[in-house]
Protein backbone atom coordinates (compact mmCIF):
# COMPACT_ATOMS: atom_id res chain seq x y z
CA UNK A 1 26.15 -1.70 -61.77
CA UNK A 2 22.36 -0.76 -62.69
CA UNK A 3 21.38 -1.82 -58.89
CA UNK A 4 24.16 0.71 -57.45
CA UNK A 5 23.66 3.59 -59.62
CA UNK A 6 19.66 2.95 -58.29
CA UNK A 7 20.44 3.33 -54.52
CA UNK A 8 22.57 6.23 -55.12
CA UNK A 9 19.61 7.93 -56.98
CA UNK A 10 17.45 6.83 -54.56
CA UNK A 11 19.83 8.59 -51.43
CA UNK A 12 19.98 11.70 -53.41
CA UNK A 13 16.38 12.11 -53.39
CA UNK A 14 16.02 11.01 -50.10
CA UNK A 15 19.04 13.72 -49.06
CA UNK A 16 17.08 16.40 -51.32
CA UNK A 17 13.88 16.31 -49.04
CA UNK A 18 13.92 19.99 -47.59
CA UNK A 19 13.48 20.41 -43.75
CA UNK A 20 10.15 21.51 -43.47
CA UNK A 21 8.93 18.27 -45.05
CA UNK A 22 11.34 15.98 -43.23
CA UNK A 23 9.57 13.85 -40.41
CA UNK A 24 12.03 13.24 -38.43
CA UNK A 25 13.34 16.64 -38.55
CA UNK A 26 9.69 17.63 -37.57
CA UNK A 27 9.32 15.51 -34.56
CA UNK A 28 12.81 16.73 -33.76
CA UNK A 29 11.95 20.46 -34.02
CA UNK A 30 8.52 20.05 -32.06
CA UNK A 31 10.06 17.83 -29.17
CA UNK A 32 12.12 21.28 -28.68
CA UNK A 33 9.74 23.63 -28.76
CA UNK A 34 7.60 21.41 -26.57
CA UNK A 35 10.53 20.89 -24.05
CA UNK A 36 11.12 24.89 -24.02
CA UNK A 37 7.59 25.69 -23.39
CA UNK A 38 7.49 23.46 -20.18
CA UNK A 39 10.38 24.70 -19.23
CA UNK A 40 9.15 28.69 -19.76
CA UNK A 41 6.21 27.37 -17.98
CA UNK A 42 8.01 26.15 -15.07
CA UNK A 43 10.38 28.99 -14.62
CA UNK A 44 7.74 31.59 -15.19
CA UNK A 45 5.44 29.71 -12.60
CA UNK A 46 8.15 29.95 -10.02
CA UNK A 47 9.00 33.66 -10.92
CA UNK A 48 5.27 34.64 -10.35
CA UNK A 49 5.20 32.48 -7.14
CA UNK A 50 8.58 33.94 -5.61
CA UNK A 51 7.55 37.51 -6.35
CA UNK A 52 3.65 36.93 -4.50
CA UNK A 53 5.32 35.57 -1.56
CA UNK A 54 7.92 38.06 -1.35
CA UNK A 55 5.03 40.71 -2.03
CA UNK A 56 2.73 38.84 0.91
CA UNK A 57 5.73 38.85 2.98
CA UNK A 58 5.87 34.88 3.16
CA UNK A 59 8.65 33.03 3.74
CA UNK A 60 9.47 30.11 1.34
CA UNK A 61 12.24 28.58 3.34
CA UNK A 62 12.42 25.89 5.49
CA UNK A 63 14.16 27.00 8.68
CA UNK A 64 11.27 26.52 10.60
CA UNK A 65 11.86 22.50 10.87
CA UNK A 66 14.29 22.69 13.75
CA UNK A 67 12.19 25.28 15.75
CA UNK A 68 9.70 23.19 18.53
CA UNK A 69 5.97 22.42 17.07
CA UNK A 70 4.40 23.32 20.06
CA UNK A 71 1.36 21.03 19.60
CA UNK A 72 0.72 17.45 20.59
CA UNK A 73 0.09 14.38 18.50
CA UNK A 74 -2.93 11.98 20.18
CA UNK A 75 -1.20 8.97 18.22
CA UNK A 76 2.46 8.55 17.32
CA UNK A 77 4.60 4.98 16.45
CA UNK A 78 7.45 7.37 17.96
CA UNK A 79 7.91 9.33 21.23
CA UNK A 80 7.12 12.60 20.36
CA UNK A 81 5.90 16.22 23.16
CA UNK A 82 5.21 19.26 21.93
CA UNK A 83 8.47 20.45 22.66
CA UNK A 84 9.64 18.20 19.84
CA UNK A 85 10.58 20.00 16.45
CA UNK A 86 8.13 20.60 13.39
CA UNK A 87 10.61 17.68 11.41
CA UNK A 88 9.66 15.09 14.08
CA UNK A 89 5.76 16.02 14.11
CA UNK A 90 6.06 15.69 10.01
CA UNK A 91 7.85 12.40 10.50
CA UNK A 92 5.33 11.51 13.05
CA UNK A 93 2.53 11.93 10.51
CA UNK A 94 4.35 10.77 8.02
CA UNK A 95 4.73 7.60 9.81
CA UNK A 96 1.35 7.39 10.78
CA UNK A 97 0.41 7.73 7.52
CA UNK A 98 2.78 4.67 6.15
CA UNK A 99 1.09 2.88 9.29
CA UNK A 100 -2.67 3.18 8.08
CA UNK A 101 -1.94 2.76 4.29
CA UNK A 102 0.65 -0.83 4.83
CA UNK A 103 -2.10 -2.37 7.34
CA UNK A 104 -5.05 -0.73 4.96
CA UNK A 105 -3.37 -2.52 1.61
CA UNK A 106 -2.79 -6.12 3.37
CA UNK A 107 -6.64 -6.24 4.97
CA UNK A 108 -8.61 -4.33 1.80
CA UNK A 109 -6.36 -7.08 -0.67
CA UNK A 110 -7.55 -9.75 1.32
CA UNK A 111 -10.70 -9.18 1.89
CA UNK A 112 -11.76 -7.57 -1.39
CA UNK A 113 -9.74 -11.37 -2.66
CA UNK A 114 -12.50 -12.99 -0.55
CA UNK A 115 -15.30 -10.90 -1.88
CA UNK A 116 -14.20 -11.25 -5.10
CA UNK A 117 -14.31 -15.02 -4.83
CA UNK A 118 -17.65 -15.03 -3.63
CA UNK A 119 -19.19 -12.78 -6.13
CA UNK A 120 -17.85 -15.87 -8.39
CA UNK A 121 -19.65 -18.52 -6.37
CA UNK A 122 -22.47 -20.75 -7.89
CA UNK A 123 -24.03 -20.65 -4.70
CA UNK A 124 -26.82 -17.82 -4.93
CA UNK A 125 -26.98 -16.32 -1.92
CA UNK A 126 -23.37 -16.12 -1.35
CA UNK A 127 -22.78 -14.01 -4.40
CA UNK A 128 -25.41 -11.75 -4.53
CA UNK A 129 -24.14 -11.08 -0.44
CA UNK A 130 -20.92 -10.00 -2.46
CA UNK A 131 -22.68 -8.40 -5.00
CA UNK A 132 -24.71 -6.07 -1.97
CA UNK A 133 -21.64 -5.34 -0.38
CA UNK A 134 -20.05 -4.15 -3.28
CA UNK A 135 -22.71 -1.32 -4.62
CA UNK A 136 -23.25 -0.21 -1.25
CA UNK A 137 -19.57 0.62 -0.93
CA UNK A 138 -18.97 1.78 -4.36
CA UNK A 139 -21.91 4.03 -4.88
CA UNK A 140 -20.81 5.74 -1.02
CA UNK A 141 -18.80 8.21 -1.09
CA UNK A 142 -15.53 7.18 1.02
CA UNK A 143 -16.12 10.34 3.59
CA UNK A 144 -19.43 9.68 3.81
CA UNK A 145 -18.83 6.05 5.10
CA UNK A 146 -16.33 7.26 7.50
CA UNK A 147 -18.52 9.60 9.40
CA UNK A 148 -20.61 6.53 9.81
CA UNK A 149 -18.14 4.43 11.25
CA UNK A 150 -16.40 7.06 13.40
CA UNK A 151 -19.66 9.17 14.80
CA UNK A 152 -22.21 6.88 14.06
CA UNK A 153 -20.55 3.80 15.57
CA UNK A 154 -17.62 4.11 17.15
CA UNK A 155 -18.58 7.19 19.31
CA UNK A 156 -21.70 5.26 20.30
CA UNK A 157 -20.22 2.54 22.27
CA UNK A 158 -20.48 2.34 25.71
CA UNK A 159 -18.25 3.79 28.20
CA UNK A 160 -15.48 2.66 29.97
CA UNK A 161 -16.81 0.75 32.59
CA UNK A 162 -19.70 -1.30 30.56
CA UNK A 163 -16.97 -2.26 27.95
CA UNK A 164 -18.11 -4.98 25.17
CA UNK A 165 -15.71 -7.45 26.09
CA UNK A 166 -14.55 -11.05 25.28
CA UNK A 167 -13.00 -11.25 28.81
CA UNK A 168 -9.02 -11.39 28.40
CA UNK A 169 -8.88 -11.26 24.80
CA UNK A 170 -10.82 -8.35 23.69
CA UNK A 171 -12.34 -5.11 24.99
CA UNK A 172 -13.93 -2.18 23.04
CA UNK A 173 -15.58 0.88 24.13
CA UNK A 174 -15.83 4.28 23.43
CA UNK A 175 -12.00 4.96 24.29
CA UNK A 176 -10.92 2.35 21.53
CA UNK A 177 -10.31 -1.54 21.04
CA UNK A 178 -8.20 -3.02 24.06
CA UNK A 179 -6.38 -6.11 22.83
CA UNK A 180 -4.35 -8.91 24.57
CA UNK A 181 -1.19 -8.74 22.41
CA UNK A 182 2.07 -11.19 22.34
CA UNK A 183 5.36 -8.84 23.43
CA UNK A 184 8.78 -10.06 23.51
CA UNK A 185 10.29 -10.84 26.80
CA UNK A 186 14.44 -10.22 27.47
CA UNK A 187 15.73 -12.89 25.69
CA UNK A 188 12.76 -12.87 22.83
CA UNK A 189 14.96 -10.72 20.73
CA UNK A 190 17.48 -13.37 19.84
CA UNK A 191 14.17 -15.58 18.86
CA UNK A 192 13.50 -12.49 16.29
CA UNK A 193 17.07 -12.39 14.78
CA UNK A 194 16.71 -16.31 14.36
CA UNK A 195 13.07 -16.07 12.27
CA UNK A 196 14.55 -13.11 10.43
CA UNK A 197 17.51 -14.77 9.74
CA UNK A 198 15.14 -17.72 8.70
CA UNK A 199 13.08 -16.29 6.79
CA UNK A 200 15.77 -14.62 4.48
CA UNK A 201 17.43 -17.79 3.84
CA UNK A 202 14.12 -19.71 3.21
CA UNK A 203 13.54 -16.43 0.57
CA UNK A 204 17.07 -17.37 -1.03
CA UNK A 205 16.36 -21.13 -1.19
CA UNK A 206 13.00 -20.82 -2.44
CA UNK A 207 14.28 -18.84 -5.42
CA UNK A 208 17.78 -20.84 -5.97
CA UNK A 209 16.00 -23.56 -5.77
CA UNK A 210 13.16 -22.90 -8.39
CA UNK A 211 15.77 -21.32 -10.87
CA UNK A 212 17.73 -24.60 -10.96
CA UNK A 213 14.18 -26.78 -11.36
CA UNK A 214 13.57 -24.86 -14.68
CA UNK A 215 17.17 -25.36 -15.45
CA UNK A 216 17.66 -28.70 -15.13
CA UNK A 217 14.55 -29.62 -15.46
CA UNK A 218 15.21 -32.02 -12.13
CA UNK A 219 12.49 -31.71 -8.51
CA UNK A 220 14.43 -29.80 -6.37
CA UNK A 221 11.84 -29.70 -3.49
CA UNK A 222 12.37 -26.05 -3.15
CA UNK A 223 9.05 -25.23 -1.22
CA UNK A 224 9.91 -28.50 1.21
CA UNK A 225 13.16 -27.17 1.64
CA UNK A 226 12.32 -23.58 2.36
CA UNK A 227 9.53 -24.70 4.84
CA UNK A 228 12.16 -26.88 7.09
CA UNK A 229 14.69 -23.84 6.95
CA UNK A 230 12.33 -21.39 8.73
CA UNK A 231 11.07 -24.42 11.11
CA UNK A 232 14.54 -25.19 11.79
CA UNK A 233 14.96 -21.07 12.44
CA UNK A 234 12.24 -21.26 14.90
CA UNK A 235 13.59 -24.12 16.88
CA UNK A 236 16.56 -22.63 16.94
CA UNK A 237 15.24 -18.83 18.05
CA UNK A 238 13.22 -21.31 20.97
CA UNK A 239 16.14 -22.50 22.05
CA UNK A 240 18.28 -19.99 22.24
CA UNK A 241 15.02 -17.55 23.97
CA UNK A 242 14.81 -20.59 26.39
CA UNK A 243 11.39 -21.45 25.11
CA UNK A 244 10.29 -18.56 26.32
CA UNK A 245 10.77 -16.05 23.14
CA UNK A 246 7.32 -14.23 24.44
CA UNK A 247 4.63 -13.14 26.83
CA UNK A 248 1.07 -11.98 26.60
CA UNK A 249 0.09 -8.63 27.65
CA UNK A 250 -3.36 -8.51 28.36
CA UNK A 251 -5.74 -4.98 29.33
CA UNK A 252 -6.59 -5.01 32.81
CA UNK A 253 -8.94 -2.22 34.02
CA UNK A 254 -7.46 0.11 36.67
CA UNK A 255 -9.34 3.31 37.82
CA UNK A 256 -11.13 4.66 35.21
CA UNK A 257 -9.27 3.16 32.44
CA UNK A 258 -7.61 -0.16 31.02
CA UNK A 259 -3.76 -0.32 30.99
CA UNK A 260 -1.37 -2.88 29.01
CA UNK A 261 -2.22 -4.66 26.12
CA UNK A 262 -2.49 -3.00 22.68
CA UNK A 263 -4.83 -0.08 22.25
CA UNK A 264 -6.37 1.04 18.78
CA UNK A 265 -7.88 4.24 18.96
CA UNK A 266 -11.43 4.81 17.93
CA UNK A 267 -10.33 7.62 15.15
CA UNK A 268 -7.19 4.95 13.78
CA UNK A 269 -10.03 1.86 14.01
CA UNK A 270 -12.71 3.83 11.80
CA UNK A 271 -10.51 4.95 9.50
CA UNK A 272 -8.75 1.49 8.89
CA UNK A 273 -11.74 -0.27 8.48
CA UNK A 274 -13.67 2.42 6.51
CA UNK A 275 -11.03 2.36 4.21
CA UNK A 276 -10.50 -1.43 4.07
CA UNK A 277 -14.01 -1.71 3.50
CA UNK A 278 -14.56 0.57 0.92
CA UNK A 279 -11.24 -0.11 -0.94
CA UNK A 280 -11.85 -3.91 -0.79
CA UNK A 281 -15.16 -3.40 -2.89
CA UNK A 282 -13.14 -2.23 -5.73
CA UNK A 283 -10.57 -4.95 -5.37
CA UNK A 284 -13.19 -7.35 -5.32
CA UNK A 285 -14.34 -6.10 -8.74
CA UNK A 286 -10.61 -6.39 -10.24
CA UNK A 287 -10.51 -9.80 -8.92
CA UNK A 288 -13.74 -10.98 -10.29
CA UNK A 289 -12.65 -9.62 -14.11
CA UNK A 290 -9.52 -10.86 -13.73
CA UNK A 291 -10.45 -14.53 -12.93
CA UNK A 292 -13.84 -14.26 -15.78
CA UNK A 293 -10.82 -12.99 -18.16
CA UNK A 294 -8.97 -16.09 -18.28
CA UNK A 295 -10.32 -18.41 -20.38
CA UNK A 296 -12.68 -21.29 -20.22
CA UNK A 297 -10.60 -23.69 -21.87
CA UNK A 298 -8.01 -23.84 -19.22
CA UNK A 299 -10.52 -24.63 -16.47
CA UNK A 300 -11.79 -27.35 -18.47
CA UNK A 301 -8.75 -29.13 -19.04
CA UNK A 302 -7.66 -28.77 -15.25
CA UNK A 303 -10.99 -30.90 -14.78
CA UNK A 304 -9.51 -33.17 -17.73
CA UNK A 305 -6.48 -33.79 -15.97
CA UNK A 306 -8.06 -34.50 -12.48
CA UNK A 307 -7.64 -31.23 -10.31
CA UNK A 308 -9.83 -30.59 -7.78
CA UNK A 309 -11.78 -27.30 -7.61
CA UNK A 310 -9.65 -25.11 -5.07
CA UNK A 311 -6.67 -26.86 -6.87
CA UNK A 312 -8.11 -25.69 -10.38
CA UNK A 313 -8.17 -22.01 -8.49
CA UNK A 314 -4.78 -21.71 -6.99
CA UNK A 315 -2.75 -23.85 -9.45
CA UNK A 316 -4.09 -22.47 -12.73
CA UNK A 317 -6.80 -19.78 -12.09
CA UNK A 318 -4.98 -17.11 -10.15
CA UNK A 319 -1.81 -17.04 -11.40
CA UNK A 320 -2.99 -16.32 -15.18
CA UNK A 321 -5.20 -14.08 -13.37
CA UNK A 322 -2.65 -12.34 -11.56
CA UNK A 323 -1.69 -10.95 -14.67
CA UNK A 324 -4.57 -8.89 -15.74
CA UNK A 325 -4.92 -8.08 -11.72
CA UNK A 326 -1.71 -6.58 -10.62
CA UNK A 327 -1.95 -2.62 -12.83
CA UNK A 328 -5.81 -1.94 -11.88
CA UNK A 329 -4.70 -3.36 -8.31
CA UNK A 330 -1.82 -0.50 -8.47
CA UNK A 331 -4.52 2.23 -8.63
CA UNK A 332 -6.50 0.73 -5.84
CA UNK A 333 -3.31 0.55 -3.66
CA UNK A 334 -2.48 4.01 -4.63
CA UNK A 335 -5.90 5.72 -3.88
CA UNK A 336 -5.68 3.52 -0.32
CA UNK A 337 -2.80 5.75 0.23
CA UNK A 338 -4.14 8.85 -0.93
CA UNK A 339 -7.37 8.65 1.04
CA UNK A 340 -5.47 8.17 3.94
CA UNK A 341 -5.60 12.08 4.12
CA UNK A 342 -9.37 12.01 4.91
CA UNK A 343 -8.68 11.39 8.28
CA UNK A 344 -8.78 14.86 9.09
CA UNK A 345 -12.12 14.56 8.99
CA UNK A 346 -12.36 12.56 11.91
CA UNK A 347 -8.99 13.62 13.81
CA UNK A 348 -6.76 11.03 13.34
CA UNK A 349 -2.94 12.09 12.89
CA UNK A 350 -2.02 11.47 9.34
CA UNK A 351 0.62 13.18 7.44
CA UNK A 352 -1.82 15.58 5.94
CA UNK A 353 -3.32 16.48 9.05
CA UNK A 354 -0.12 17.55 11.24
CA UNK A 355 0.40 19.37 8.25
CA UNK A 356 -1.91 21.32 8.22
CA UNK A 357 -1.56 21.76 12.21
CA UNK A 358 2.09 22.97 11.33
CA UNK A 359 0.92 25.05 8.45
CA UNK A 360 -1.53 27.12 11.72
CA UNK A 361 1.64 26.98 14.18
CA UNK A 362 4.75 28.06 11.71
CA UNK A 363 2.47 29.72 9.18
CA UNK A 364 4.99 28.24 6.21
CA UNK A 365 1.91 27.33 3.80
CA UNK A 366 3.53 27.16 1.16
CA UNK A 367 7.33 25.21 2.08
CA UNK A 368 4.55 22.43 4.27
CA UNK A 369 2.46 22.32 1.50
CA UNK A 370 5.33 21.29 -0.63
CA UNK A 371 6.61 18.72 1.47
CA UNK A 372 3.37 17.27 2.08
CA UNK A 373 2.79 16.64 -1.85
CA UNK A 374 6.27 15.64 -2.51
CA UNK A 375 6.41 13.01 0.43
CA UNK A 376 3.04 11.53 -0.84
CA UNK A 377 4.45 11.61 -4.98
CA UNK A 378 7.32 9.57 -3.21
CA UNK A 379 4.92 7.01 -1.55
CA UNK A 380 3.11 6.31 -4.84
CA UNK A 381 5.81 6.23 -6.94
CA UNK A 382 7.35 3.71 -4.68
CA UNK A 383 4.70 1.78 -4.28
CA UNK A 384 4.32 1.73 -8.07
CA UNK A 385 7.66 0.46 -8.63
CA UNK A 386 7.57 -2.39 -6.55
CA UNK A 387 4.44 -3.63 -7.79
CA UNK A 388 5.43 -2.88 -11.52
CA UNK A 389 8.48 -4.78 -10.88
CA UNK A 390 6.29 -7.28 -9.90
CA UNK A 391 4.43 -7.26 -13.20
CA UNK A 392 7.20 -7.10 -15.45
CA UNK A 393 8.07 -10.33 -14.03
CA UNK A 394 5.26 -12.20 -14.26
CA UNK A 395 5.10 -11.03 -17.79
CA UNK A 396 7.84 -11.93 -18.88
CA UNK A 397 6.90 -15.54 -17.26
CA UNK A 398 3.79 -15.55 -19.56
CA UNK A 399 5.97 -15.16 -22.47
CA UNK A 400 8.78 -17.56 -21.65
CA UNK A 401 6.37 -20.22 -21.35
């Protein structure tokens, strides 16, 4: 009886406590006010900015996209003309843009992987080679480093006609690179469905497969498995391409220029590599501290147990590693992106660039503007979530074991 008559005390006072000296009616009250000052902010932002254009006589709508750009692109994945509309040269950049940044990530992760690794080495030359390469880059500012590649280099080859050339394979002069490259012949598109198909299905095993091993607890060969489902896929796509799923098309020089094969330009080939280059430096770094974070005791008892170096690495290494890796790797992948939009400074066709050429053309700064920031806050945050995603899983690995 005592106990109850306590808590009901004990509520009353707790009731009593006036407003002003209630927490959570504090962090209530100031969550409010915070949320109505953004949201004055906003609204008196866009007041201010709709009464200067309308003052300046600027249009703010976007009518303009259907009218025809009336400039040429030098590079686009798509057909495009100039009498193509200002929404296909924006999707044109935007798509060389996506073009740059997915080749950029794959090359800059694996070689800044490799660098990483060999700033690691006990051999002394090798890692202080990977050291070098990794203050030169860092302490260079990223524009910097692609006027050297594009003016310095690239515009210095020779011409044409004395191309640098590994005959059949490989040509490069001041026009670009010239590549022999594998094309699909008429039938090779059933070979493609097949190894799609393939590789799907190998995808579904794989995970099935592993999911049921931790289950049951029984081998379920799930990598075997998945390995003879995409060979069987390829077979298959042979046979049904009558073995002859492709063909090579090599550059062959005609006139004053080469035609066929696969052509990088010089402006696309200095900015990839300048930013593969400079962004694998940083990823090297990440994977150095991410590998020297895990700790000594588990590489000591994968030597205990009998596991080979490279074994130690792959089986045990990198995959604790991967998990102090993957969020500073997200910011690296992200500024990859971002620094795509240097590339004006050497003329290659990037979102930001056509952009601006269809900010001189339509004169709609502000409406291109806007498009141009919201298509690259959709890039990053898309690129964030996958690789978050990513994360979270292997997190939550960590603390299920």
């Amino acid at each position: 009886m005592s106990s109850s008559n306590s808590h009901r005390k004990s509520l009353t006072r707790e009731s009593a406590i006036p407003l002003w000296r209630d927490e959570r009616a504090l962090t209530a009250a100031a969550q409010v006010i915070s949320a109505i000052i953004f949201i004055g902010a906003l609204i008196w932002v866009g007041v201010n900015l709709l009464e200067a254009a309308k003052q300046r006589g600027l249009s703010l709508g976007f009518d303009f996209i259907n009218d025809p750009a009336g400039f040429p692109i030098s590079e686009a994945v798509i057909p495009y003309d100039d009498s193509y509309t200002f929404g296909t040269a924006f999707l044109v950049g935007l798509l060389n843009t996506l073009k740059i940044s997915i080749i950029g990530i794959v090359l800059a992760t694996v070689l800044g992987t490799i660098v990483g690794l060999a700033r690691l080495s006990t051999n002394w030359l090798v890692s202080r080679i990977a050291l070098a390469y990794i203050e030169l880059h860092r302490n260079i500012p990223l524009l910097v480093l692609l006027f050297i590649w594009y003016f310095a280099i690239f515009n210095k080859l020779p011409p044409t006609q004395e191309s640098l050339e590994v005959p059949g394979l490989l040509y490069i002069n001041q026009r670009g690179l010239y590549l022999s490259w594998p094309r699909l012949t008429e039938t090779g598109s059933l070979f493609a469905v097949s190894l799609l198909v393939g590789l799907i299905l190998a995808i579904i095993a794989w995970i099935y497969l592993r999911r049921l091993r931790k289950r049951s607890g029984h081998s379920t060969y799930y990598a075997g498995v998945s390995i003879a489902i995409i060979l069987m896929s390829v077979v298959l796509g042979l046979a049904l391409s009558e073995w002859q799923p492709l063909w090579i098309d090599t550059p062959v020089f005609e006139g004053f220029n080469f035609t066929g094969g696969l052509r990088l330009t010089p402006e696309f080939t200095a900015l990839l590599v300048g930013l593969v280059m400079y962004t694998a430096a940083f990823i090297a770094e990440v994977v150095r501290g991410g590998i020297q974070a895990v700790d000594l005791g588990q590489t000591e008892a994968a030597k205990a147990v009998g596991l080979k170096q490279m074994q130690t690495l792959g089986l045990v290494i990198i995959p604790q590693a991967m998990r102090v890796i993957i969020p500073p790797l997200i910011s690296q992948f992200l500024n990859l992106t971002k620094n795509t939009s240097l590339a004006l400074a050497i003329g290659y066709a990037d979102l930001f660039n056509v952009g601006r050429i269809m900010i001189n053309q339509a004169g709609r700064a502000v409406p291109i503007f806007g498009m141009i920031m919201v298509t690259y806050l959709i890039i990053s945050l898309i690129t964030s979530l996958i690789l978050n995603i990513y994360n979270r899983k292997i997190q939550i690995s960590e603390k299920s074991a």
